[in-house]
PDB file of N, CA and C in Angstrom:
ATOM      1  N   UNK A   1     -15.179 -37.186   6.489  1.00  0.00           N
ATOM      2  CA  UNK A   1     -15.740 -37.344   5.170  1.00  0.00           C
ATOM      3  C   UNK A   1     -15.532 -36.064   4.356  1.00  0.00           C
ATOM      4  N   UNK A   2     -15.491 -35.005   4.755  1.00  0.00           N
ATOM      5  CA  UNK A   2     -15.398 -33.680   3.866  1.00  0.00           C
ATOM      6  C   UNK A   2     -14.308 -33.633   4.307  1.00  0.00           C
ATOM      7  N   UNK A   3     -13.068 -33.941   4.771  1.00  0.00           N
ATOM      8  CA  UNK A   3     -11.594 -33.711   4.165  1.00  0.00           C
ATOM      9  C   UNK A   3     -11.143 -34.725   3.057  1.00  0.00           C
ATOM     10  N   UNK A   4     -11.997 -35.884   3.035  1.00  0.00           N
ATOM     11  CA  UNK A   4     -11.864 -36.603   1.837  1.00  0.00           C
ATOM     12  C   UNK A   4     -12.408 -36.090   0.472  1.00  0.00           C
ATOM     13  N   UNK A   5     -13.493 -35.697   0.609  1.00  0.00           N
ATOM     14  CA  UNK A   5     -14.120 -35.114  -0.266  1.00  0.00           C
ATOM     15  C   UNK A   5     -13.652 -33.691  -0.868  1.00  0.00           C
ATOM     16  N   UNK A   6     -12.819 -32.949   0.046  1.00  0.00           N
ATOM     17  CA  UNK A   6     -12.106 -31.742  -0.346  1.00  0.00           C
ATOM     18  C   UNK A   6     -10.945 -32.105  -1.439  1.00  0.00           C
ATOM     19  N   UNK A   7     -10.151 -33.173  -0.443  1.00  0.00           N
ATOM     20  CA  UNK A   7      -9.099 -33.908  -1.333  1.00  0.00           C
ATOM     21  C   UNK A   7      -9.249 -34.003  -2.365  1.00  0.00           C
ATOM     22  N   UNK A   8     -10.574 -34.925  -2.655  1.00  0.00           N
ATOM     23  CA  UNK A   8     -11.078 -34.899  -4.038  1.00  0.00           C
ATOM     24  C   UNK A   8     -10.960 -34.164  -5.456  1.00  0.00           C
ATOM     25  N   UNK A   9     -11.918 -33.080  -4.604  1.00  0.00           N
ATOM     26  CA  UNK A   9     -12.178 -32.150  -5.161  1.00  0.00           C
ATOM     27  C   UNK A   9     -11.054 -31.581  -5.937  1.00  0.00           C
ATOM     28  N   UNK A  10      -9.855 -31.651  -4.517  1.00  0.00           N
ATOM     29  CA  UNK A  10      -8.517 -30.367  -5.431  1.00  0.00           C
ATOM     30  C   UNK A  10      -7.857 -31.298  -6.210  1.00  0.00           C
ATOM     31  N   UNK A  11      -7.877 -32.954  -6.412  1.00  0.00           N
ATOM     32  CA  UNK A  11      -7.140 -33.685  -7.379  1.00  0.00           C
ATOM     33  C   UNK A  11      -7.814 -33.717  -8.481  1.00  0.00           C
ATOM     34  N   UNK A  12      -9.022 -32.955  -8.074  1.00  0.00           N
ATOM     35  CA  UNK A  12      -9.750 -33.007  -9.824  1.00  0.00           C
ATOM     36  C   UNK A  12     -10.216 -31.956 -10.420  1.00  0.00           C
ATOM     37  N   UNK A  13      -9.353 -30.830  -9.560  1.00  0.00           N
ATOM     38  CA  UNK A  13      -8.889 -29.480  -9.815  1.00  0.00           C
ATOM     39  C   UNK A  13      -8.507 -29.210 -11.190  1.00  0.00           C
ATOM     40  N   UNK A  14      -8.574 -28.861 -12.380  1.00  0.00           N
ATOM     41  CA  UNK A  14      -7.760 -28.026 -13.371  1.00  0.00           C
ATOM     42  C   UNK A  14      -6.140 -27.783 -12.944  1.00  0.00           C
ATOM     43  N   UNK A  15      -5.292 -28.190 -13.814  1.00  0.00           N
ATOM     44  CA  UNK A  15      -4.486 -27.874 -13.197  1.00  0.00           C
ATOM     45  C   UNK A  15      -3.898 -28.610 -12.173  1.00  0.00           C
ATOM     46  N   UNK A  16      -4.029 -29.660 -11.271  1.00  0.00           N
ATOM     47  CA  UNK A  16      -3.536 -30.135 -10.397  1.00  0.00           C
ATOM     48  C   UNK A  16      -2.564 -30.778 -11.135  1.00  0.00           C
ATOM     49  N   UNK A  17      -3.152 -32.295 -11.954  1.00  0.00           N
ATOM     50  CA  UNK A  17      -2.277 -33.486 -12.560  1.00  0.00           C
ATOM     51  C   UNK A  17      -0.996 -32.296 -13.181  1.00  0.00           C
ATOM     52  N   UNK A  18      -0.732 -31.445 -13.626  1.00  0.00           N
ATOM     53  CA  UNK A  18      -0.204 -30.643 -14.259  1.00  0.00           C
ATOM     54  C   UNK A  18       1.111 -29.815 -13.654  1.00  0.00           C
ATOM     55  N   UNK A  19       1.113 -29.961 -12.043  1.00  0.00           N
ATOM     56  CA  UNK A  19       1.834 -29.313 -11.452  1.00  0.00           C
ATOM     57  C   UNK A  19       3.571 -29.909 -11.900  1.00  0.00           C
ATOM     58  N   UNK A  20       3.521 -31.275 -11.550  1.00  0.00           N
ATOM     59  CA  UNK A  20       4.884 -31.349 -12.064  1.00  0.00           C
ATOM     60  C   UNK A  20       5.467 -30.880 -13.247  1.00  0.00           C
ATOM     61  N   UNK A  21       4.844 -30.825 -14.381  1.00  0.00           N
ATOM     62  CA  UNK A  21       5.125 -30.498 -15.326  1.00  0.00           C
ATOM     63  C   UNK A  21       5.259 -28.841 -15.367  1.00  0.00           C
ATOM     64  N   UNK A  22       4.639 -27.877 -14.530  1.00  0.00           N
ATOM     65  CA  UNK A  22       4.785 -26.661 -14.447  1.00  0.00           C
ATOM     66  C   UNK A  22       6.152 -26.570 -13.711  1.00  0.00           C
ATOM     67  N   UNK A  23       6.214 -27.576 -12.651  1.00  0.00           N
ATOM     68  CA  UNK A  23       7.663 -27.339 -11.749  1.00  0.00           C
ATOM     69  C   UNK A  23       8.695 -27.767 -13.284  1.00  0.00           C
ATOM     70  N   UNK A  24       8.675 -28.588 -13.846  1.00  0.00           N
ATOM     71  CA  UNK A  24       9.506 -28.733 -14.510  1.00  0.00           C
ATOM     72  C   UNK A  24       9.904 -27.669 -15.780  1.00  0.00           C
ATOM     73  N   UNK A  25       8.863 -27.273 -16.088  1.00  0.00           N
ATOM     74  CA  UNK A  25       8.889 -25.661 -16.715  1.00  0.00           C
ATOM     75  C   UNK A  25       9.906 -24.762 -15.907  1.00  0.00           C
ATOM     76  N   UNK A  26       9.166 -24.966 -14.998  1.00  0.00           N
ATOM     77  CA  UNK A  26      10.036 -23.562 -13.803  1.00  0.00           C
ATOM     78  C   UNK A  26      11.679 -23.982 -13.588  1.00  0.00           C
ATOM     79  N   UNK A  27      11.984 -25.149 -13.501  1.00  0.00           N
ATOM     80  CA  UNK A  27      13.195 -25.545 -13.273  1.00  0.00           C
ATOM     81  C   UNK A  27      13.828 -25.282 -14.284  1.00  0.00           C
ATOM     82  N   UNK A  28      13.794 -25.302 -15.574  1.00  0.00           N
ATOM     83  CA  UNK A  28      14.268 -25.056 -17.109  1.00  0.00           C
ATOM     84  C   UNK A  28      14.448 -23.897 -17.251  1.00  0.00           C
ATOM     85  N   UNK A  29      13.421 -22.718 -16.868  1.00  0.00           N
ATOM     86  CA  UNK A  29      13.540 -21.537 -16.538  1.00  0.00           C
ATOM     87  C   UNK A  29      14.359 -20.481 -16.079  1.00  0.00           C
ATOM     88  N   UNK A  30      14.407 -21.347 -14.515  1.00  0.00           N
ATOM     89  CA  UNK A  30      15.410 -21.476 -13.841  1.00  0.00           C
ATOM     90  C   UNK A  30      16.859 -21.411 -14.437  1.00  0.00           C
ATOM     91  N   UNK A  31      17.080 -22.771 -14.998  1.00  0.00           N
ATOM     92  CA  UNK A  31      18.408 -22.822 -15.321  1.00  0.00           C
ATOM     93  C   UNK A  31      18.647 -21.987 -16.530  1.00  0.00           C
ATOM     94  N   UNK A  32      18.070 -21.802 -17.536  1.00  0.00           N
ATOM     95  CA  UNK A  32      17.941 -20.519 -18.354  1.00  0.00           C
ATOM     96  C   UNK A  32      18.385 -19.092 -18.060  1.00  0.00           C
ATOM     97  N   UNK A  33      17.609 -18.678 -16.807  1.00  0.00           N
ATOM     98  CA  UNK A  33      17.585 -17.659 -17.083  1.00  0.00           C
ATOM     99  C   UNK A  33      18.028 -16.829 -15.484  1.00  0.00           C
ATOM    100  N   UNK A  34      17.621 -17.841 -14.385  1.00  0.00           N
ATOM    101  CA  UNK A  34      18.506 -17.541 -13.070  1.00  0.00           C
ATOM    102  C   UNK A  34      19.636 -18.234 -12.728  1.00  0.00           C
ATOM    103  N   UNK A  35      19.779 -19.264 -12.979  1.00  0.00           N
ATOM    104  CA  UNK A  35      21.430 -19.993 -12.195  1.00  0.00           C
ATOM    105  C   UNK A  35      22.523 -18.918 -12.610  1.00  0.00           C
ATOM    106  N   UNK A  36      22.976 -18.244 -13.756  1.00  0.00           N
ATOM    107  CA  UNK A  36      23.893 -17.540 -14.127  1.00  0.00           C
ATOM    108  C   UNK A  36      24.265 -16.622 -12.402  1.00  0.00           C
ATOM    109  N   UNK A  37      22.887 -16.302 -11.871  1.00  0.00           N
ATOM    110  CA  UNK A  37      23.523 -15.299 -10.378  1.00  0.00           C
ATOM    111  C   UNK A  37      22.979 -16.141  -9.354  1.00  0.00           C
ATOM    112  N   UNK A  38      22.174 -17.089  -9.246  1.00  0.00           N
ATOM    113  CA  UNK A  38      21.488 -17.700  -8.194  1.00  0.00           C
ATOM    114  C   UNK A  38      22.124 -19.125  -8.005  1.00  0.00           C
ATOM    115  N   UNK A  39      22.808 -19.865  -8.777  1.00  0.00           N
ATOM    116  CA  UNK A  39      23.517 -20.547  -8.857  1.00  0.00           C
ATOM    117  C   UNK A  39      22.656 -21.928  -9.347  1.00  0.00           C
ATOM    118  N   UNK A  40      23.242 -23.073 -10.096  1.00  0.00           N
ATOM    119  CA  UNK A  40      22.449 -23.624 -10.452  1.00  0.00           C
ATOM    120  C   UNK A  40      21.755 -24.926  -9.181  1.00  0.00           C
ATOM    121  N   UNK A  41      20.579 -25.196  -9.827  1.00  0.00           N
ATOM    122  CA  UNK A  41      19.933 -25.864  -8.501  1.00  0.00           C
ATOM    123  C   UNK A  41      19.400 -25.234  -6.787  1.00  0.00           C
ATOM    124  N   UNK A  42      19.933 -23.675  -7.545  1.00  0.00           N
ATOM    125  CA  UNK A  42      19.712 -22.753  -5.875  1.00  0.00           C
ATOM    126  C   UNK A  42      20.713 -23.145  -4.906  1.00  0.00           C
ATOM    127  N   UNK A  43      21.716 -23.478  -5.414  1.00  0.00           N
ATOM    128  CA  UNK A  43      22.630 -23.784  -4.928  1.00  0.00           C
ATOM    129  C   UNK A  43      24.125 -23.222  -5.139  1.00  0.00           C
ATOM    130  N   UNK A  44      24.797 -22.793  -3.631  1.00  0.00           N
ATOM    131  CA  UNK A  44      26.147 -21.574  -4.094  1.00  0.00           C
ATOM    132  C   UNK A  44      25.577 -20.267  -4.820  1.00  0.00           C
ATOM    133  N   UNK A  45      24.891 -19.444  -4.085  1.00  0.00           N
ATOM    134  CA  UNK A  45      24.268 -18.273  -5.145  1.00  0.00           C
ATOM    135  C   UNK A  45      25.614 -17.315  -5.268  1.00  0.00           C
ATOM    136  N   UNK A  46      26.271 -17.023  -4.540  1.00  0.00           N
ATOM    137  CA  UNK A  46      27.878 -16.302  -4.908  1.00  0.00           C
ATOM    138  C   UNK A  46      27.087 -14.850  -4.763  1.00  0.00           C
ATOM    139  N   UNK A  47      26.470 -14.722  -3.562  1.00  0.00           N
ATOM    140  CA  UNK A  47      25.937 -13.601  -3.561  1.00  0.00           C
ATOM    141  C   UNK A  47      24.707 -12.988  -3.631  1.00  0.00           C
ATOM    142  N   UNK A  48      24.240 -13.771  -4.584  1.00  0.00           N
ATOM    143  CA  UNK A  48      22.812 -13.382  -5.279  1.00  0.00           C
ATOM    144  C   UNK A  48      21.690 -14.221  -3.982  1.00  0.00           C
ATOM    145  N   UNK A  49      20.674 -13.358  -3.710  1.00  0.00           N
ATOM    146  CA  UNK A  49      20.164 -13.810  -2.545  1.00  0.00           C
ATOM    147  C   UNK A  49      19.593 -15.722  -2.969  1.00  0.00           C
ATOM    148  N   UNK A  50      19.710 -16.258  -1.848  1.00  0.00           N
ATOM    149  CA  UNK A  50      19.639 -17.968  -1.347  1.00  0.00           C
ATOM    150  C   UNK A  50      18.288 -18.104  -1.919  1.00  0.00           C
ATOM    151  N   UNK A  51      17.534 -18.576  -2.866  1.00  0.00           N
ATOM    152  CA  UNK A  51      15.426 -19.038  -3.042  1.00  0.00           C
ATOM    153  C   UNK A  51      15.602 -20.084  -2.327  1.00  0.00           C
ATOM    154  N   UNK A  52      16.683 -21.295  -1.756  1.00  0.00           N
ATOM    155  CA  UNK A  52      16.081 -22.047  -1.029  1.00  0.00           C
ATOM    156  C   UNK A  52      15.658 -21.422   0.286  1.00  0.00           C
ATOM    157  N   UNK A  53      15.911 -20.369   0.789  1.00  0.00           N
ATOM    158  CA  UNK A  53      15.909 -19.874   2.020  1.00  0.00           C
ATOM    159  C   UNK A  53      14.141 -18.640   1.726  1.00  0.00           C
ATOM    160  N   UNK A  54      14.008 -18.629   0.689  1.00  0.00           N
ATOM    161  CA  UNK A  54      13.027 -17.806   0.068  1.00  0.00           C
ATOM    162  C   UNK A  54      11.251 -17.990   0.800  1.00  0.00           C
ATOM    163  N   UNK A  55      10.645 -17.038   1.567  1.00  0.00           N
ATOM    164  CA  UNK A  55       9.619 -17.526   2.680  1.00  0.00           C
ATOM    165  C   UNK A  55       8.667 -17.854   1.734  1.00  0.00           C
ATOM    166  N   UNK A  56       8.026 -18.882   1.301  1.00  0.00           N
ATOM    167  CA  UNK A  56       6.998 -19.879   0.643  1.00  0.00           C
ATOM    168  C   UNK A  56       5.435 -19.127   1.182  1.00  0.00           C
ATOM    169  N   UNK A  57       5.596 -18.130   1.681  1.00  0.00           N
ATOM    170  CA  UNK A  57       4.068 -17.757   1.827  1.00  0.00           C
ATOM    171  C   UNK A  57       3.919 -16.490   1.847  1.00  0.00           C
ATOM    172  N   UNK A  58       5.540 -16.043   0.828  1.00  0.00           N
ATOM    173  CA  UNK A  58       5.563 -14.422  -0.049  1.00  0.00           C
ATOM    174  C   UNK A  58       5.531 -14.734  -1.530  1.00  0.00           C
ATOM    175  N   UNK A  59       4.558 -14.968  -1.697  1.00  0.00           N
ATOM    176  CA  UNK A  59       4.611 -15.412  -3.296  1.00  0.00           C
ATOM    177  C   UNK A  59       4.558 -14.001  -3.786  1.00  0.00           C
ATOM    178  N   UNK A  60       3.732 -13.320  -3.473  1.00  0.00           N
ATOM    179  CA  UNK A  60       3.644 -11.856  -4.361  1.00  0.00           C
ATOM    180  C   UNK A  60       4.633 -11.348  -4.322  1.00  0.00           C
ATOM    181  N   UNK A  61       5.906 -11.445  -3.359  1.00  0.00           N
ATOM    182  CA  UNK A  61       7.180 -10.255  -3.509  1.00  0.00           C
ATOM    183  C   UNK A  61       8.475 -11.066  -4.387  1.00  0.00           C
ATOM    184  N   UNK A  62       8.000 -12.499  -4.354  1.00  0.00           N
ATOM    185  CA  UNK A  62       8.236 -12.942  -5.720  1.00  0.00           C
ATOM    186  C   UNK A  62       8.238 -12.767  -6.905  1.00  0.00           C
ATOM    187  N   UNK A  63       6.915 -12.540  -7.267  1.00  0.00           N
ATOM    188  CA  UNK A  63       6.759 -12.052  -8.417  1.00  0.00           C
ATOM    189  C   UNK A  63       7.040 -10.765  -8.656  1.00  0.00           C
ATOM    190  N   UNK A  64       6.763 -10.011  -7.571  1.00  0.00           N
ATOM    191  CA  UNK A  64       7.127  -8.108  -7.445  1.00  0.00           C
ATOM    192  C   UNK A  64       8.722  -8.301  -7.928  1.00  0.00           C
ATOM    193  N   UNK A  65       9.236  -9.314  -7.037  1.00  0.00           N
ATOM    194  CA  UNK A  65      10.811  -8.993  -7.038  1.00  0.00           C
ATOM    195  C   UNK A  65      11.014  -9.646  -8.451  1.00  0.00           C
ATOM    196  N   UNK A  66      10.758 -10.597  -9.109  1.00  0.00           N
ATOM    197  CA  UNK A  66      11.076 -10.792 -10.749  1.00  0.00           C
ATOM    198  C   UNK A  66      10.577 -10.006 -11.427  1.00  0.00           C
ATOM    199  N   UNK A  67       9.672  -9.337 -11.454  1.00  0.00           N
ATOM    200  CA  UNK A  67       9.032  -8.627 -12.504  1.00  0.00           C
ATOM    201  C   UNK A  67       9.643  -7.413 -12.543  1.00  0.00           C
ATOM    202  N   UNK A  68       9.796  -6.671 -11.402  1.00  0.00           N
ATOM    203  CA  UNK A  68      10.384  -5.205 -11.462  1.00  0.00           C
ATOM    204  C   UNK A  68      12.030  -5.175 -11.059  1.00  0.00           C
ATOM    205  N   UNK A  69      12.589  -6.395 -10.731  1.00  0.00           N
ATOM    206  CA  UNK A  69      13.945  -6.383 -10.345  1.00  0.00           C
ATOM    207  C   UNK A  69      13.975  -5.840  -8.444  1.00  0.00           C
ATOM    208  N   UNK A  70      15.170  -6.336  -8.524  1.00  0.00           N
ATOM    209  CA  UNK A  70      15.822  -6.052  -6.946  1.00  0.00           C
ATOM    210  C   UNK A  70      17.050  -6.363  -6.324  1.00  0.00           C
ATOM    211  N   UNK A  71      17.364  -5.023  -5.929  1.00  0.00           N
ATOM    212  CA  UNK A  71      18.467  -4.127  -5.882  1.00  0.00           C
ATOM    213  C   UNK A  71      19.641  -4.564  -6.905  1.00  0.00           C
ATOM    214  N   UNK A  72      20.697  -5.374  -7.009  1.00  0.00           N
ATOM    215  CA  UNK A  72      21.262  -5.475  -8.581  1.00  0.00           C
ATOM    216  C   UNK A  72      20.842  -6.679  -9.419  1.00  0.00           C
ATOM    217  N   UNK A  73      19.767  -7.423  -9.116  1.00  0.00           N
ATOM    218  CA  UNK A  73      18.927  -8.112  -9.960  1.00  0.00           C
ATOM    219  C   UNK A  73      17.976  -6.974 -11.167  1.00  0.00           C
ATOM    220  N   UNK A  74      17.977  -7.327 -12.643  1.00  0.00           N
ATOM    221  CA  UNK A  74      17.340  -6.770 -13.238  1.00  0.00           C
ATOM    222  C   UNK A  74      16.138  -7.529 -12.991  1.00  0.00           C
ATOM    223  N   UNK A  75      14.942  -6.364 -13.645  1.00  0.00           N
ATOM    224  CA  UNK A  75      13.822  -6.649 -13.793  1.00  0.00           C
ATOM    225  C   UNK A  75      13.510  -7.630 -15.240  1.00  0.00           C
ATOM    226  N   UNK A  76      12.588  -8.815 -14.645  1.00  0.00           N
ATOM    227  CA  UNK A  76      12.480  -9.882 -15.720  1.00  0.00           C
ATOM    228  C   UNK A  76      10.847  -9.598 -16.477  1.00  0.00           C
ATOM    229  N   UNK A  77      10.256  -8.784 -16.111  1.00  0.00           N
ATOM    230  CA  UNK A  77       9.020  -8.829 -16.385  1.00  0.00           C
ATOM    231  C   UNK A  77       8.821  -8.528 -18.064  1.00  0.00           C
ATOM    232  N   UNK A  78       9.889  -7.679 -18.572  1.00  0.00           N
ATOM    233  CA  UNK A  78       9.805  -7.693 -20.282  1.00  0.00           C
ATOM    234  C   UNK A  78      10.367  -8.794 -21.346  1.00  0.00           C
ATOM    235  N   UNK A  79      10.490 -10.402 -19.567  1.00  0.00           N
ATOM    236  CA  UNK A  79      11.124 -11.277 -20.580  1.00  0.00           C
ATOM    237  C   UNK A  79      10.425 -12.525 -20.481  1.00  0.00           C
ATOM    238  N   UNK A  80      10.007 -12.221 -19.203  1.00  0.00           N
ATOM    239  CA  UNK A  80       9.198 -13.152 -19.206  1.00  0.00           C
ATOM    240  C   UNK A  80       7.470 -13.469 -18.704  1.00  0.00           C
ATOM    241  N   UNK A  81       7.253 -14.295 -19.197  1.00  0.00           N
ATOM    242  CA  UNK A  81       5.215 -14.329 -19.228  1.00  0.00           C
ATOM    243  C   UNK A  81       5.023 -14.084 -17.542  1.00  0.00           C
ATOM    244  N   UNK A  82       3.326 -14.098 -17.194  1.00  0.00           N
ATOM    245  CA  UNK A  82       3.005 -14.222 -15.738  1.00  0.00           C
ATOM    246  C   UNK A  82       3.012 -16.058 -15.869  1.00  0.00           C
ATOM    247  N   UNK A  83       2.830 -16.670 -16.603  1.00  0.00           N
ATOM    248  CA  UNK A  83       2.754 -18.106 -16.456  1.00  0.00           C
ATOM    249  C   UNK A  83       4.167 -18.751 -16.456  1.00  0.00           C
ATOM    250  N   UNK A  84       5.540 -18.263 -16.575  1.00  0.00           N
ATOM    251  CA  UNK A  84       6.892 -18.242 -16.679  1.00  0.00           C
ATOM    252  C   UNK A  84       7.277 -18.136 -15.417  1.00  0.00           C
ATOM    253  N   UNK A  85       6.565 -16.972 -14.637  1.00  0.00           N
ATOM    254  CA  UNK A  85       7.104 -16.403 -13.277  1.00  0.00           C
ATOM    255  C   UNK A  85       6.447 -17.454 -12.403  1.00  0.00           C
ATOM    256  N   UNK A  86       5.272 -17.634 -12.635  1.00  0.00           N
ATOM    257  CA  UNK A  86       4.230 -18.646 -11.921  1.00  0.00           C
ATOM    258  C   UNK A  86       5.007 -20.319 -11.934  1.00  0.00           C
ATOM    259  N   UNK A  87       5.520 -20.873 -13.021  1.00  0.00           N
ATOM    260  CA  UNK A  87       6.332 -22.081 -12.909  1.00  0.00           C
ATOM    261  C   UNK A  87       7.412 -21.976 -12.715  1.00  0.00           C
ATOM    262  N   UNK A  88       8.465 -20.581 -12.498  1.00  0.00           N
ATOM    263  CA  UNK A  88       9.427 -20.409 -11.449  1.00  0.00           C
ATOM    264  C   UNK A  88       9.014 -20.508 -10.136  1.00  0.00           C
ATOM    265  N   UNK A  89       8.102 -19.961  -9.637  1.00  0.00           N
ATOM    266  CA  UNK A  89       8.044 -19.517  -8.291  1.00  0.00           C
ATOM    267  C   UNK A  89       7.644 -21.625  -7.901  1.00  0.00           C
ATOM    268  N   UNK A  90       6.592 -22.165  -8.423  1.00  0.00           N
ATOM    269  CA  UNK A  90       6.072 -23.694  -8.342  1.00  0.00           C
ATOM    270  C   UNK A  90       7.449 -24.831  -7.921  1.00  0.00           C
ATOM    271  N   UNK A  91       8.654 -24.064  -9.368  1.00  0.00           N
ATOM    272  CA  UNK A  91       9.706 -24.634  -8.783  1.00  0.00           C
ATOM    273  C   UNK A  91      11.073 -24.483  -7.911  1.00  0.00           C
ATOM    274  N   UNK A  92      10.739 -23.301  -7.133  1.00  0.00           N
ATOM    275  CA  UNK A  92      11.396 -22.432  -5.769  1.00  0.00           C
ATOM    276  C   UNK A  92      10.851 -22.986  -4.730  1.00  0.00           C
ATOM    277  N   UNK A  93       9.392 -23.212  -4.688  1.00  0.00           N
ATOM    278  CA  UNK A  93       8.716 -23.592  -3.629  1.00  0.00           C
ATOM    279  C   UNK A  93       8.922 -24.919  -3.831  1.00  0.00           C
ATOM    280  N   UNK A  94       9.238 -25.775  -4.743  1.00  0.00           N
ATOM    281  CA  UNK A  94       9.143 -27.328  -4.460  1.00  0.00           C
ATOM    282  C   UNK A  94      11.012 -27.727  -3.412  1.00  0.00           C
ATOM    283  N   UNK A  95      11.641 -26.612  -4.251  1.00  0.00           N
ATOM    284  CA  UNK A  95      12.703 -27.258  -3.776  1.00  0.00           C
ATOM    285  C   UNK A  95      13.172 -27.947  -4.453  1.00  0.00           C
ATOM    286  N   UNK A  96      14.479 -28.109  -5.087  1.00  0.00           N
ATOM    287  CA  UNK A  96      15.080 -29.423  -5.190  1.00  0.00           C
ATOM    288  C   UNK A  96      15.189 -30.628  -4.798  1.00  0.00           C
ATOM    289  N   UNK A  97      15.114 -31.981  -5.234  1.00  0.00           N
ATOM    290  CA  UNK A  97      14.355 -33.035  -4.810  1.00  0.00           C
ATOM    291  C   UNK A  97      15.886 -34.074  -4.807  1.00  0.00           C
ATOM    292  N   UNK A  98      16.644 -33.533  -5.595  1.00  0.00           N
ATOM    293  CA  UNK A  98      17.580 -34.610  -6.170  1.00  0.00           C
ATOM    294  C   UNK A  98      18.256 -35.025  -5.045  1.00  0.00           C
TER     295      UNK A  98
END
């Protein structure tokens, strides 16, 4: 009964109904502003390190690593919001679905 009730709870979370639409932010993002070295879809990066291969329970060196750059990645943090980096990272972690 209280894993149902937890369930609940997080589908009537702020923010939950909303996630796709943040992944879909992040994916736009994405193709904006990373496929040029990461390749598009995270796919063929030609170098530029693999996000499908990216460990899903380093979110902070995520954001460390967009915001301040790493090693010949520039730093994105003067381009983009914390809510920008946040629906990138939503759509790294979902993965491509297609």
């Amino acid at each position: 009964m209280r894993l149902i009730a937890g369930a609940l709870a997080l589908a009537c979370a702020p923010g939950f109904a909303q996630q796709p639409d943040r992944v879909k932010a992040g994916a736009e993002i994405y193709a904006r502003n990373c496929s040029p070295c990461h390749g598009a879809r995270m796919l063929d990066p030609q170098g530029a390190f693999d996000l499908r291969k990216f460990p899903r329970d380093q979110r902070e060196r995520f954001f460390t690593s967009v915001t301040k750059g790493k090693n010949a990645m520039p730093p994105w943090g003067d381009v983009l919001k914390p809510e920008e980096i946040e629906a990138l990272w939503l759509y790294v972690t979902a993965g491509e679905r297609d």
